[in-house]
N, C-alpha and C. Protein backbone atom coordinates (compact mmCIF):
# COMPACT_ATOMS: atom_id res chain seq x y z
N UNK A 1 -32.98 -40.01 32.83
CA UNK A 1 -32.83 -40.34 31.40
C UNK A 1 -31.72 -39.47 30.81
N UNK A 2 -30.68 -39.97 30.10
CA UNK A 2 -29.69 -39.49 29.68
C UNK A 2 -30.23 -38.46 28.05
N UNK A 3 -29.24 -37.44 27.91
CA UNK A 3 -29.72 -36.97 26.84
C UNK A 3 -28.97 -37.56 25.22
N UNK A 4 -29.75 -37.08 24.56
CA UNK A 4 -28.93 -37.69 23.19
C UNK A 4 -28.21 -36.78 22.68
N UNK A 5 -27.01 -37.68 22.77
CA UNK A 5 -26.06 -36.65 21.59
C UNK A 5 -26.28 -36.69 20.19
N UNK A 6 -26.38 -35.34 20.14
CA UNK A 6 -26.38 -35.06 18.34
C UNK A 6 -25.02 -34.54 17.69
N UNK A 7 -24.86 -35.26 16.75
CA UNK A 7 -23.67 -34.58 15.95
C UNK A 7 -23.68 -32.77 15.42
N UNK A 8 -22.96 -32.52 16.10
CA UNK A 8 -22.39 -31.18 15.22
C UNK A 8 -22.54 -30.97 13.91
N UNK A 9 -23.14 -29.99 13.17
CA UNK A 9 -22.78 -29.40 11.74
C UNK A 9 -22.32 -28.56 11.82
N UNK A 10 -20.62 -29.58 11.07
CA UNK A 10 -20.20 -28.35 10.85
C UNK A 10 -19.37 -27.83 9.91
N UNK A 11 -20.79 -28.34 8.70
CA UNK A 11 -20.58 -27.27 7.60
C UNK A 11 -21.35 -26.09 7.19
N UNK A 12 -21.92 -26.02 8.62
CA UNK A 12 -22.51 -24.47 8.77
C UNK A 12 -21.36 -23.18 8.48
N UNK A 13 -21.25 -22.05 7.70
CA UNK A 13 -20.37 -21.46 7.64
C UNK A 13 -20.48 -20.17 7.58
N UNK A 14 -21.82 -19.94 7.21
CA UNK A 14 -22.66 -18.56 7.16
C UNK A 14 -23.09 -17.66 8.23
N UNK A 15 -23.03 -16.54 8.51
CA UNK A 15 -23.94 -16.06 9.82
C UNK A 15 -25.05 -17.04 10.36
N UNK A 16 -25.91 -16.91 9.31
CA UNK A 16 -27.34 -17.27 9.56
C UNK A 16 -27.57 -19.17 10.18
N UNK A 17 -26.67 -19.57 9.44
CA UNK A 17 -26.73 -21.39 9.69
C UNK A 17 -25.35 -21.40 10.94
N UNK A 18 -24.81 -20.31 11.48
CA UNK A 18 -24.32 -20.42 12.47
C UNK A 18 -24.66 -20.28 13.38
N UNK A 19 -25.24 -19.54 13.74
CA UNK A 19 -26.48 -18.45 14.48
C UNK A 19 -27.36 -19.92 14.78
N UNK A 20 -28.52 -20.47 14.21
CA UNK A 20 -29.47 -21.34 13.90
C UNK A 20 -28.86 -22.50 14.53
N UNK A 21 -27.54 -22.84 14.12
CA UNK A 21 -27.34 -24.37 15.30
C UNK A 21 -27.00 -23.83 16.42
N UNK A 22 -26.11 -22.21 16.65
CA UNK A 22 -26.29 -22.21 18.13
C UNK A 22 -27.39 -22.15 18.84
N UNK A 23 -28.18 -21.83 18.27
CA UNK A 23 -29.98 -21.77 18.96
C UNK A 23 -30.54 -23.35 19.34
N UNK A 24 -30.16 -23.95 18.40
CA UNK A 24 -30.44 -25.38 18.48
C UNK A 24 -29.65 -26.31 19.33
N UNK A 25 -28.67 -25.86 19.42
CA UNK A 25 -27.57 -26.13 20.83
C UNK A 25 -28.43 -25.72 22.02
N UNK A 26 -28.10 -24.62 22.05
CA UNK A 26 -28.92 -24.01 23.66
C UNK A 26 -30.17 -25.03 23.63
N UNK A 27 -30.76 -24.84 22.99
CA UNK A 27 -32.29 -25.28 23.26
C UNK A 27 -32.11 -26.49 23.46
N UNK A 28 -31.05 -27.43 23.23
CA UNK A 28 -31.31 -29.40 23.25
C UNK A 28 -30.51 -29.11 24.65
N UNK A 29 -29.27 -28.80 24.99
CA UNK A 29 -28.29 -29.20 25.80
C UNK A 29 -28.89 -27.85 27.15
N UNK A 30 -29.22 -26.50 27.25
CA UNK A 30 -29.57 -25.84 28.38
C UNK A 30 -30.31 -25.66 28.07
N UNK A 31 -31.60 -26.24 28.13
CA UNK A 31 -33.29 -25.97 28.19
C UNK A 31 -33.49 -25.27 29.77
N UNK A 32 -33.37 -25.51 30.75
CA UNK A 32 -33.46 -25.08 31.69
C UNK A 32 -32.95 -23.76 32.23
N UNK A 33 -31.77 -23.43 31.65
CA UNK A 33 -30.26 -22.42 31.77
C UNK A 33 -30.93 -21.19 31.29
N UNK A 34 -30.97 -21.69 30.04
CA UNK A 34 -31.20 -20.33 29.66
C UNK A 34 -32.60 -20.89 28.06
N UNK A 35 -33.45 -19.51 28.33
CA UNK A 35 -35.26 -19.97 27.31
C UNK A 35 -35.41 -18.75 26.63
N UNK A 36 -34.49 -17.27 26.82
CA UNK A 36 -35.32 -16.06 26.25
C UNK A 36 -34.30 -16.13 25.02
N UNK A 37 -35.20 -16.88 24.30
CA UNK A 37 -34.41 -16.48 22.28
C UNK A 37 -35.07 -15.52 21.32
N UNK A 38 -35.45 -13.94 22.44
CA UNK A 38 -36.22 -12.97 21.56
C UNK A 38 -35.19 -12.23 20.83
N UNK A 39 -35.00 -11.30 19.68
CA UNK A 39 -33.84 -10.80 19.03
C UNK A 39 -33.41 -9.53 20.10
N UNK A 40 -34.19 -9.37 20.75
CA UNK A 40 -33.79 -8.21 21.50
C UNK A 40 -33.48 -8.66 23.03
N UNK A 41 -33.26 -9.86 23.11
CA UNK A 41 -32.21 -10.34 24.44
C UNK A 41 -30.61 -10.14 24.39
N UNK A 42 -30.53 -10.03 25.43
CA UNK A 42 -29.34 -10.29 26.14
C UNK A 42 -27.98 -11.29 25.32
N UNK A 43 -28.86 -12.09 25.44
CA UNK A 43 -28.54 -13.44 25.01
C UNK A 43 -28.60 -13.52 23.41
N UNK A 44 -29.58 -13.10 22.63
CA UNK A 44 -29.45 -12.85 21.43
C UNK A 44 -28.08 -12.53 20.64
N UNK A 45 -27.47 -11.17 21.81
CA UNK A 45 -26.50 -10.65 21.49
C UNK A 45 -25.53 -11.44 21.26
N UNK A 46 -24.85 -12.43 22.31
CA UNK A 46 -23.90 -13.21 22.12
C UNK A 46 -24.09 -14.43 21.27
N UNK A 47 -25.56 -14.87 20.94
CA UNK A 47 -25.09 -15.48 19.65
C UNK A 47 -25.33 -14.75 18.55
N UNK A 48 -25.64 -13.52 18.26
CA UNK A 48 -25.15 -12.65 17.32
C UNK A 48 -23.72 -12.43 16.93
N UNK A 49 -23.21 -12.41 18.15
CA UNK A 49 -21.42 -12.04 18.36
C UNK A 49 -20.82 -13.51 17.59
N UNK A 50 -21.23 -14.50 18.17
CA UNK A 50 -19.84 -15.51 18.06
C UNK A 50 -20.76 -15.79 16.53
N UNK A 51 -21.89 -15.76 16.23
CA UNK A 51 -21.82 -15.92 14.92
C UNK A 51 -21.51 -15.05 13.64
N UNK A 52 -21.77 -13.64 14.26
CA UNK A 52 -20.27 -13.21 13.27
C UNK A 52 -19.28 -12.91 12.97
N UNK A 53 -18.51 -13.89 13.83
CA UNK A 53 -16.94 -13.72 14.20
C UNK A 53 -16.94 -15.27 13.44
N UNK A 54 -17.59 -16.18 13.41
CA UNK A 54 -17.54 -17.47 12.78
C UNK A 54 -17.38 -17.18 11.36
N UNK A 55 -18.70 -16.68 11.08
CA UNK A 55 -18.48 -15.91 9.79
C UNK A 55 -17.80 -15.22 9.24
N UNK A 56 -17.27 -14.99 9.87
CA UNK A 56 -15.37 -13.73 9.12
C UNK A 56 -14.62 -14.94 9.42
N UNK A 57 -14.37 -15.80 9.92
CA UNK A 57 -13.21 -16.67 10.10
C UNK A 57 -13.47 -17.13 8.69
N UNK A 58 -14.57 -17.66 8.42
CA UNK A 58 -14.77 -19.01 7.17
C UNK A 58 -14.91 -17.87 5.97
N UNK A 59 -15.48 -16.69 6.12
CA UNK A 59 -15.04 -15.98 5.08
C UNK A 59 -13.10 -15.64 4.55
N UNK A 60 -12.26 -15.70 5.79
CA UNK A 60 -10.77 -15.67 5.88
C UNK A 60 -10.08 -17.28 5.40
N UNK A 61 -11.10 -18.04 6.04
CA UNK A 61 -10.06 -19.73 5.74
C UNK A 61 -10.35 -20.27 3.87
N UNK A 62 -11.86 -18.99 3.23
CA UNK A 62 -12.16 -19.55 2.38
C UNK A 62 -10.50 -19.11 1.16
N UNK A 63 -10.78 -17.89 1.96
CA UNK A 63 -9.62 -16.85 1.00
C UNK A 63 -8.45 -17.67 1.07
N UNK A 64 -8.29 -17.71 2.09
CA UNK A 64 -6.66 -18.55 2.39
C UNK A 64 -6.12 -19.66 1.70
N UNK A 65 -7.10 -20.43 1.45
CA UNK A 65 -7.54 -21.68 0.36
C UNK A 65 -7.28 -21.44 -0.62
N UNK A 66 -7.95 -20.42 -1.53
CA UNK A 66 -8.13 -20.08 -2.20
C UNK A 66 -6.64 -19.47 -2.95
N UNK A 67 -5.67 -19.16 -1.98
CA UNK A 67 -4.60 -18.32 -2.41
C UNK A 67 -4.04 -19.19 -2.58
N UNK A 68 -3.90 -20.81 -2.11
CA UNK A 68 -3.10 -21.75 -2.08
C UNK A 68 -3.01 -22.59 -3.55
N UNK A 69 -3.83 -22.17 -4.62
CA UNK A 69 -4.41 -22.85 -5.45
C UNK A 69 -3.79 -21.93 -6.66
N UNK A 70 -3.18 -22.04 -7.82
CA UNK A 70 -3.22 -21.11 -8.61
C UNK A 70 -4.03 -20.81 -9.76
N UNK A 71 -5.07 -21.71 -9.99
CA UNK A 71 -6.25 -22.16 -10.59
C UNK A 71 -7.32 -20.63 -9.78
N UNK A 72 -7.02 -20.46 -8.74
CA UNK A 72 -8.04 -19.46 -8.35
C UNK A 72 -7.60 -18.62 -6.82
N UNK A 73 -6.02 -18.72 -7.38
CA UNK A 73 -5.42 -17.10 -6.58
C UNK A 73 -5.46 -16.18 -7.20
N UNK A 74 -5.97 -15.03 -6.26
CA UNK A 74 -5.94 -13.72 -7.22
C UNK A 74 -5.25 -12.87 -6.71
N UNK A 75 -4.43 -12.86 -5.77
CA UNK A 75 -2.85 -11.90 -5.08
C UNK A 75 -2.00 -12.14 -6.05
N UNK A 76 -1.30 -10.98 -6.96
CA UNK A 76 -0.11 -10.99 -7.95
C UNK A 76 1.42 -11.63 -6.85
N UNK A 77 1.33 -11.47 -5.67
CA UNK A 77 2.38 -12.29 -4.89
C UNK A 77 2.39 -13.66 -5.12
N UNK A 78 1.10 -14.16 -4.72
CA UNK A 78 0.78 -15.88 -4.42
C UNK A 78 0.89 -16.27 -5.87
N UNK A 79 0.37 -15.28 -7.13
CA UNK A 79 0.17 -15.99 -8.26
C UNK A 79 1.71 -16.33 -8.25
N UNK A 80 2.35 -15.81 -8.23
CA UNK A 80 4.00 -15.51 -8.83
C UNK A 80 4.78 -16.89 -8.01
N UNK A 81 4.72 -16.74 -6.49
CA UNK A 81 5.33 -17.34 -5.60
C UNK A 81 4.97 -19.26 -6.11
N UNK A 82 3.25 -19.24 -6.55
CA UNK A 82 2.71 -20.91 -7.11
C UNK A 82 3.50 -20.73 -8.47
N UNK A 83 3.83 -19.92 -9.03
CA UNK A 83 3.92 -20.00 -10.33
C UNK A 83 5.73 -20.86 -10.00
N UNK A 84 6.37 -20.07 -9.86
CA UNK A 84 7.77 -20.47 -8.89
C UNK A 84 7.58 -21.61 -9.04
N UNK A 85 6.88 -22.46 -8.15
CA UNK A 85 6.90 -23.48 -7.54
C UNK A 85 6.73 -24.61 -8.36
N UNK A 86 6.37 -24.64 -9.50
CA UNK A 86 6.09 -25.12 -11.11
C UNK A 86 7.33 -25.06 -11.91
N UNK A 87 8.04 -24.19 -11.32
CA UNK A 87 9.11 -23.89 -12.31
C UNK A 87 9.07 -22.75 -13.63
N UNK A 88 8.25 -21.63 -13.51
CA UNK A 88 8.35 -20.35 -14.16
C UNK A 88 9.08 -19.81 -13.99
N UNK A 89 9.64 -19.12 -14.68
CA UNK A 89 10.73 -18.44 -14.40
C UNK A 89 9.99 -16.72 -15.24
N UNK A 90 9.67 -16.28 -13.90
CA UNK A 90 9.00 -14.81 -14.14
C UNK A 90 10.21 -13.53 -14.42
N UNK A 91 10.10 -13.31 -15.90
CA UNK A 91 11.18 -11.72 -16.20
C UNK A 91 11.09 -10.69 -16.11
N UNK A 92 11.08 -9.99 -14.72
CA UNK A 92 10.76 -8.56 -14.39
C UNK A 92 12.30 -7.92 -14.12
N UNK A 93 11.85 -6.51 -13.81
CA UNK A 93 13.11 -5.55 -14.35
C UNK A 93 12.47 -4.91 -12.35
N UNK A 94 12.76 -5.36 -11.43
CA UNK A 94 12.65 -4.48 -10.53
C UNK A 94 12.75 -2.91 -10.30
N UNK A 95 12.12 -2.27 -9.89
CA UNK A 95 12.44 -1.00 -9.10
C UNK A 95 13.30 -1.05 -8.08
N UNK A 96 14.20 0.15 -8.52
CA UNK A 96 14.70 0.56 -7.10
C UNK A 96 14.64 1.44 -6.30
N UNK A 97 14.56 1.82 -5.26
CA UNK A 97 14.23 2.92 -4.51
C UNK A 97 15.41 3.60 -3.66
N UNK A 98 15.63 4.83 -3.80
CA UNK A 98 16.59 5.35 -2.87
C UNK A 98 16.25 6.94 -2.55
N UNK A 99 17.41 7.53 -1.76
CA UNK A 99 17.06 9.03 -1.03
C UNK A 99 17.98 9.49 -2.08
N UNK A 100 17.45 10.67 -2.33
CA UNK A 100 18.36 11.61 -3.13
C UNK A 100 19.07 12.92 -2.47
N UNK A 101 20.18 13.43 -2.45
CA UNK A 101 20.34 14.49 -1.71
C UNK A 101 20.25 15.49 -2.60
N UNK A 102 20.25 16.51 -2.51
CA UNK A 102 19.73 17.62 -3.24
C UNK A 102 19.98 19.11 -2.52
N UNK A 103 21.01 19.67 -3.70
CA UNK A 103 21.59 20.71 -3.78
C UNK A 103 20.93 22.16 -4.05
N UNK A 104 21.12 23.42 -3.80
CA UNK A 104 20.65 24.58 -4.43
C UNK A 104 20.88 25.90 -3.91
N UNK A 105 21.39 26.50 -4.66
CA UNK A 105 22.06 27.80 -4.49
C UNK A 105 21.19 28.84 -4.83
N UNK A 106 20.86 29.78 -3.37
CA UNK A 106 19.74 30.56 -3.72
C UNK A 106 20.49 31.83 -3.26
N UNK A 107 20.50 33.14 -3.77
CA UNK A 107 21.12 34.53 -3.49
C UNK A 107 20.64 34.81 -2.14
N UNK A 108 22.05 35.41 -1.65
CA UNK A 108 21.43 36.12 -0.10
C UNK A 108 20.43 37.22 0.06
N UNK A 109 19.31 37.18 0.92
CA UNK A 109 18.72 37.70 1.23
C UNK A 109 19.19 39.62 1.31
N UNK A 110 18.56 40.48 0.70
CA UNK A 110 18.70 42.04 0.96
C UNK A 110 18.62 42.47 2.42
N UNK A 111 18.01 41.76 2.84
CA UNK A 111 17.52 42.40 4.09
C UNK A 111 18.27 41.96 5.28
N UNK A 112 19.34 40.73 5.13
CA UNK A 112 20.20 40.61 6.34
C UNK A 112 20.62 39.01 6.17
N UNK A 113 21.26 38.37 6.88
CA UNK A 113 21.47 37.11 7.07
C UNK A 113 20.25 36.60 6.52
N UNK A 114 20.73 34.84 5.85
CA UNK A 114 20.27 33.82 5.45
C UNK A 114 19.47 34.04 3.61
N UNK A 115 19.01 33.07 3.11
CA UNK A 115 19.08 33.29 1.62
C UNK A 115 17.72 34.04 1.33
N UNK A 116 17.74 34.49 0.35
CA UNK A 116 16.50 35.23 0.19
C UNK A 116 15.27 33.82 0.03
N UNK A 117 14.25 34.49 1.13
CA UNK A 117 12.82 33.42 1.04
C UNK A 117 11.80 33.35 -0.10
N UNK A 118 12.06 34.42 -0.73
CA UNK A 118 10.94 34.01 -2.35
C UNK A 118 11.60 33.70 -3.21
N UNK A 119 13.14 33.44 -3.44
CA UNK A 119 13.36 32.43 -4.26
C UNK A 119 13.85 30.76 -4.12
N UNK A 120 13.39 30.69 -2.47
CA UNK A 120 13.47 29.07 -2.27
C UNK A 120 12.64 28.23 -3.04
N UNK A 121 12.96 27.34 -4.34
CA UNK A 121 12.12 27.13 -4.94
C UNK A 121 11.29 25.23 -4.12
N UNK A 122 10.35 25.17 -4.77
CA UNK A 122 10.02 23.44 -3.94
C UNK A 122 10.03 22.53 -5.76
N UNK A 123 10.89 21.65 -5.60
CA UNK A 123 11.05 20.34 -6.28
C UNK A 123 9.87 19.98 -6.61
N UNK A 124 9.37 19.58 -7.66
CA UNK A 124 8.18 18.80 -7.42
C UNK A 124 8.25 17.40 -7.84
N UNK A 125 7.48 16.90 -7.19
CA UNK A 125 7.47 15.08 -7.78
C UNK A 125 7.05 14.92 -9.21
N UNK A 126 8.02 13.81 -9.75
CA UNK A 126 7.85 13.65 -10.97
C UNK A 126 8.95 13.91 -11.85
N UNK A 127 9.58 14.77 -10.88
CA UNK A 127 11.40 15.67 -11.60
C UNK A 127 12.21 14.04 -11.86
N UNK A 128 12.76 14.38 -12.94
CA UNK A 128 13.70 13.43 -13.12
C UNK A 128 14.67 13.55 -13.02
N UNK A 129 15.64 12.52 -13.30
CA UNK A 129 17.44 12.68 -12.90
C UNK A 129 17.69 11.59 -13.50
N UNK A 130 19.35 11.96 -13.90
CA UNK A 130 20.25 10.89 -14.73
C UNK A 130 21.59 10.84 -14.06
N UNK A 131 22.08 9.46 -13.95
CA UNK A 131 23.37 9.33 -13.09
C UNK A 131 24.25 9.15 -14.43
N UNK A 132 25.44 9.07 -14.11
CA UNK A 132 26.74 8.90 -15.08
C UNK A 132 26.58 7.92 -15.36
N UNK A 133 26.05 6.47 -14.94
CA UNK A 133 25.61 5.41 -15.89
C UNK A 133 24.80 5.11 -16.62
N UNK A 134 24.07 6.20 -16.92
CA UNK A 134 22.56 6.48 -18.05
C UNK A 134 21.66 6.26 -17.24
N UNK A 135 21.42 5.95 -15.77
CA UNK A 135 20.18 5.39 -15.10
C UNK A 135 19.13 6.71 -14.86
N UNK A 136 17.66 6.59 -15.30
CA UNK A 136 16.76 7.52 -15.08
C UNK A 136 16.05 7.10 -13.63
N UNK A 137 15.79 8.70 -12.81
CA UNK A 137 15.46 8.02 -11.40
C UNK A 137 14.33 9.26 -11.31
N UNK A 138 13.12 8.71 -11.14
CA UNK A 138 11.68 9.85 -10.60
C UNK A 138 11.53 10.22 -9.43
N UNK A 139 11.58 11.08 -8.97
CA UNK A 139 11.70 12.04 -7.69
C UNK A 139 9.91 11.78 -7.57
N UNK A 140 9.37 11.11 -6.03
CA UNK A 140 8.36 10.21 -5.69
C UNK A 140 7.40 11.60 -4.95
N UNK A 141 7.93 12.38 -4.31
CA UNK A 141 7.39 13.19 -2.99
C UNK A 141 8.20 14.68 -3.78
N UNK A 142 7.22 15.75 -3.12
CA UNK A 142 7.94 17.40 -3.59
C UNK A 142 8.36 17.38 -2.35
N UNK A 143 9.90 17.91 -3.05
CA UNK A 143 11.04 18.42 -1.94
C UNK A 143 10.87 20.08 -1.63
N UNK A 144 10.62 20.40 -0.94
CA UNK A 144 10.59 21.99 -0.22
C UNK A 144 11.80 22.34 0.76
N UNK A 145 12.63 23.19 -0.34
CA UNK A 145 14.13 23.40 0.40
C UNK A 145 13.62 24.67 1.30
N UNK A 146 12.53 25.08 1.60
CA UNK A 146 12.51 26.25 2.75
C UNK A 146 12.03 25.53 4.07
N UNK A 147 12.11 24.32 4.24
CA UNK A 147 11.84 23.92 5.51
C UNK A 147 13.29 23.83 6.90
N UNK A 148 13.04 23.75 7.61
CA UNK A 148 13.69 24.13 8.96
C UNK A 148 14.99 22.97 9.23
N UNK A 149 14.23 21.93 8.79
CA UNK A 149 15.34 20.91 8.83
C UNK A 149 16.20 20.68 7.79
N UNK A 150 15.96 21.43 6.68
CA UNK A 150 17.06 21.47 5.56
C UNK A 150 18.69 22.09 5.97
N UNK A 151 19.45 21.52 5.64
CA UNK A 151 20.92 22.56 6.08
C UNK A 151 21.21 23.43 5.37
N UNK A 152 21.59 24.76 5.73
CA UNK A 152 21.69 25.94 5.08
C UNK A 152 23.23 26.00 5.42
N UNK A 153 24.31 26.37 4.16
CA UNK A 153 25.57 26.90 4.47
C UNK A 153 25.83 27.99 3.25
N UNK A 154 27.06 28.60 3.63
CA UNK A 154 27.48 29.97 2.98
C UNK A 154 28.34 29.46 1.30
N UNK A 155 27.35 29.73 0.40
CA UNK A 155 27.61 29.29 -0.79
C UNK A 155 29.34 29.99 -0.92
N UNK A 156 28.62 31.05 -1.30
CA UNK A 156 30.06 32.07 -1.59
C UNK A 156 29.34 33.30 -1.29
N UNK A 157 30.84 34.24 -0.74
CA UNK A 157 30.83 35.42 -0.04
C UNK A 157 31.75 36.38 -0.88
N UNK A 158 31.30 37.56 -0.35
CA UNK A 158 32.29 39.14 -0.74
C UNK A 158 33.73 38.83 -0.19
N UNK A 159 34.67 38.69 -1.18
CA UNK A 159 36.01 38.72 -0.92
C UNK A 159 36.84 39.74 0.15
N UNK A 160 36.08 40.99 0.14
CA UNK A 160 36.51 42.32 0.30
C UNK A 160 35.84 42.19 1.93
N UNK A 161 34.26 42.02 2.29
CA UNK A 161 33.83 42.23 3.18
C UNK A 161 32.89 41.19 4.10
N UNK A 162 33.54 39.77 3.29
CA UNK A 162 32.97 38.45 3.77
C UNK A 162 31.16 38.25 3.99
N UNK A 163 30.85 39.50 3.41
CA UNK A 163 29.36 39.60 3.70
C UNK A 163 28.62 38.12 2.64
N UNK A 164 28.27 37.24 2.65
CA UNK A 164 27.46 36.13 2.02
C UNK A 164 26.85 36.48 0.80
N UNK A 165 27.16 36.15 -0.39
CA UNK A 165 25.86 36.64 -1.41
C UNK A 165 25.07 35.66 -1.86
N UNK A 166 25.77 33.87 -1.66
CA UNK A 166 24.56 33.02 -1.82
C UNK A 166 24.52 32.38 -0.94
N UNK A 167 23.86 31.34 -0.63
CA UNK A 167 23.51 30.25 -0.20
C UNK A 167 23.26 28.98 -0.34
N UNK A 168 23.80 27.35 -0.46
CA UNK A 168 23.27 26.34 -0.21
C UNK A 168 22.64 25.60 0.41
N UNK A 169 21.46 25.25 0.01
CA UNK A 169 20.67 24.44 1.01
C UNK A 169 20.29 22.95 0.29
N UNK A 170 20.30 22.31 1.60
CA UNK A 170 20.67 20.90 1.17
C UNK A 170 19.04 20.14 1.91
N UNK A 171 18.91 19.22 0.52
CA UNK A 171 17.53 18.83 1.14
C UNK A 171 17.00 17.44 0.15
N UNK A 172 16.45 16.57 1.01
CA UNK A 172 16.61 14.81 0.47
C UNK A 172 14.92 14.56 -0.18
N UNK A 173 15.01 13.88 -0.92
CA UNK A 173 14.04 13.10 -1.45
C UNK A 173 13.97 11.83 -1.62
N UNK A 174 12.83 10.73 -1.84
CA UNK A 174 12.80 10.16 -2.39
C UNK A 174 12.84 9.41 -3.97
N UNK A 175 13.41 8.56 -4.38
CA UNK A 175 12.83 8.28 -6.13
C UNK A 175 13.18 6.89 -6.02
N UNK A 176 12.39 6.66 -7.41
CA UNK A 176 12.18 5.21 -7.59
C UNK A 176 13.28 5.31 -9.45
N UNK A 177 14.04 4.43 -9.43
CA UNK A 177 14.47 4.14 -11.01
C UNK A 177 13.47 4.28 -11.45
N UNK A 178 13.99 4.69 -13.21
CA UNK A 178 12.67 4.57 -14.46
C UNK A 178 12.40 6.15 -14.41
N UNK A 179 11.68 5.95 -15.59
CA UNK A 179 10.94 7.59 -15.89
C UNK A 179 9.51 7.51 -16.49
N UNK A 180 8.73 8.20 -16.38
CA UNK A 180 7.10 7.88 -17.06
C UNK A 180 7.40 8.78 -18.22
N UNK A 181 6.60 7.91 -19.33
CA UNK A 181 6.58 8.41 -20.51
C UNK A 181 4.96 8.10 -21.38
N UNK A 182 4.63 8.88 -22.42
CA UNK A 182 3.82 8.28 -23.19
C UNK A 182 3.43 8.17 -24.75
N UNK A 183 2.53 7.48 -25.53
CA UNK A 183 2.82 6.75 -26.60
C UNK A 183 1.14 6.89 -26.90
N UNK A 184 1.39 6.79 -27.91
CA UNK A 184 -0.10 7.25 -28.74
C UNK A 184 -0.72 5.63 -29.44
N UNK A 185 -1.46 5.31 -29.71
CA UNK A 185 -1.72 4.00 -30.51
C UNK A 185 -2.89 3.98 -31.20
N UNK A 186 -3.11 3.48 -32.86
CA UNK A 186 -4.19 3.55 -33.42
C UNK A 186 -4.58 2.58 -32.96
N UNK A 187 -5.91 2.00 -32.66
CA UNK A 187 -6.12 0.44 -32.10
C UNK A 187 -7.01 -0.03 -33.33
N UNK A 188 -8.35 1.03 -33.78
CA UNK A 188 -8.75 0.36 -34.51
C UNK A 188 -10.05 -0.52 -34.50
N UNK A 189 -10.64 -1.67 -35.38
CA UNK A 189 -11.78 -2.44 -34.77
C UNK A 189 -11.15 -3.34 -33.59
N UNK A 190 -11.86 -4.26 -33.08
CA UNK A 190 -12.11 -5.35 -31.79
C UNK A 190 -11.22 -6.00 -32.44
N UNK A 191 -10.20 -6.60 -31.94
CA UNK A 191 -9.37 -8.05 -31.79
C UNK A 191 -9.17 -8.06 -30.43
N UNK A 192 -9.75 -9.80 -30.07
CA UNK A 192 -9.44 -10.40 -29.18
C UNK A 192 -8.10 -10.50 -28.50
N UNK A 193 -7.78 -10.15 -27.67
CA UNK A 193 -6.34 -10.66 -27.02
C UNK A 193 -5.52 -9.78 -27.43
N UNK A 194 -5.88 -8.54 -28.01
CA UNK A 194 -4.92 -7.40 -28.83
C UNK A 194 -3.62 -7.42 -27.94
N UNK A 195 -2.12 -7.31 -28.63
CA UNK A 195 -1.08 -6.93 -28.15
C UNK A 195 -0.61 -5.54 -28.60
N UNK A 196 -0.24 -4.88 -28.07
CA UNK A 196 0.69 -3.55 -28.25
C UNK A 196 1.99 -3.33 -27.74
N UNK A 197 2.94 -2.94 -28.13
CA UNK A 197 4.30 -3.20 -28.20
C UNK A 197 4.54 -1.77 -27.88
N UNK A 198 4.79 -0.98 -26.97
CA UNK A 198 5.29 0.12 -26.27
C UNK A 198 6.40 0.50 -26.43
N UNK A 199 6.71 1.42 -27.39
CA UNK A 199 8.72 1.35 -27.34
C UNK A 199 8.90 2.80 -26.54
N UNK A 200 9.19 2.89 -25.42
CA UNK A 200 9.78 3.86 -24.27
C UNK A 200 10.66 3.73 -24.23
């Protein structure tokens, strides 16, 4: 006697209703093969496994869907990229990012070659800078000019006895354009949808 095929569900998507038709699989199609469906089998395990690897997939294909839609994407990329695709035309002011090189003249050391070590000072993040075209740029990471890989050369020396009295040391950072600033605001009672107008 031939067996009956049963259709697949498969809008099972959950651990649990994944889990449950593989049990119901085994049991119609290898009744003979395999019978121990205690939670602490062997066998338990692997349909433990593939059902929650099913379950992260359909938890991943739900998301994926979901990003495709702009009604109910929530990635600021995908919103932007569907928005595009409509014909928005989104007005942002990009960041830019670059290395900064960085200069500093520290007095020679009393005690012999190279610059004196307690006044190597460290940069800290947050330092700002202005180029000759008015552009403000925030230093991202603290720069520490006493490290090993910084280049050290002979600022200026004794005319008379070439002995060194300062030192330059040269040493890079990161920054991003822009500068952080801040702004005070009365707000006041509840309005809905409140706007505030930031002048930085």
């Amino acid at each position: 006697m031939s067996k009956k095929n049963v259709a697949i569900n498969y809008t099972s998507r959950d651990f649990e209703s994944i889990r449950r038709d593989l049990e119901d699989f085994a049991k119609r199609y290898y009744p003979n093969t395999y019978k121990d469906f205690n939670r602490a089998s062997f066998g338990s395990l692997m349909l433990d496994t593939v059902s929650y690897v099913g379950d992260i997939l359909s938890f991943y294909l739900d998301y994926q869907m979901n990003e495709t839609f702009l009604d109910s994407a929530v990635e600021y990329d995908n919103v932007v990229k569907l928005a595009r695709q409509l014909g928005y035309k989104l007005q942002t002011s990009p960041s830019s990012y670059g290395r900064l090189t960085l200069f500093i003249e520290v007095p020679a050391s009393s005690l012999g070659l190279g610059p004196e070590s307690t006044l190597i000072p460290v940069l800290q993040a947050g330092s700002t800078f202005s180029s000759t075209g008015g552009g403000f740029y925030t230093l991202l990471n603290d720069v520490d000019f006493s490290l090993e890989g910084n280049q050290v050369v002979v600022g200026a020396a004794d005319t008379t006895t070439g002995i060194p009295l300062t030192y330059v040391i040269r040493a890079t950072g990161i920054a991003v354009s822009g500068r952080t600033g801040n702004e005070q605001f009365s707000i006041g009672d509840f309005v809905r949808f409140r706007k505030v107008t930031a002048n930085l």
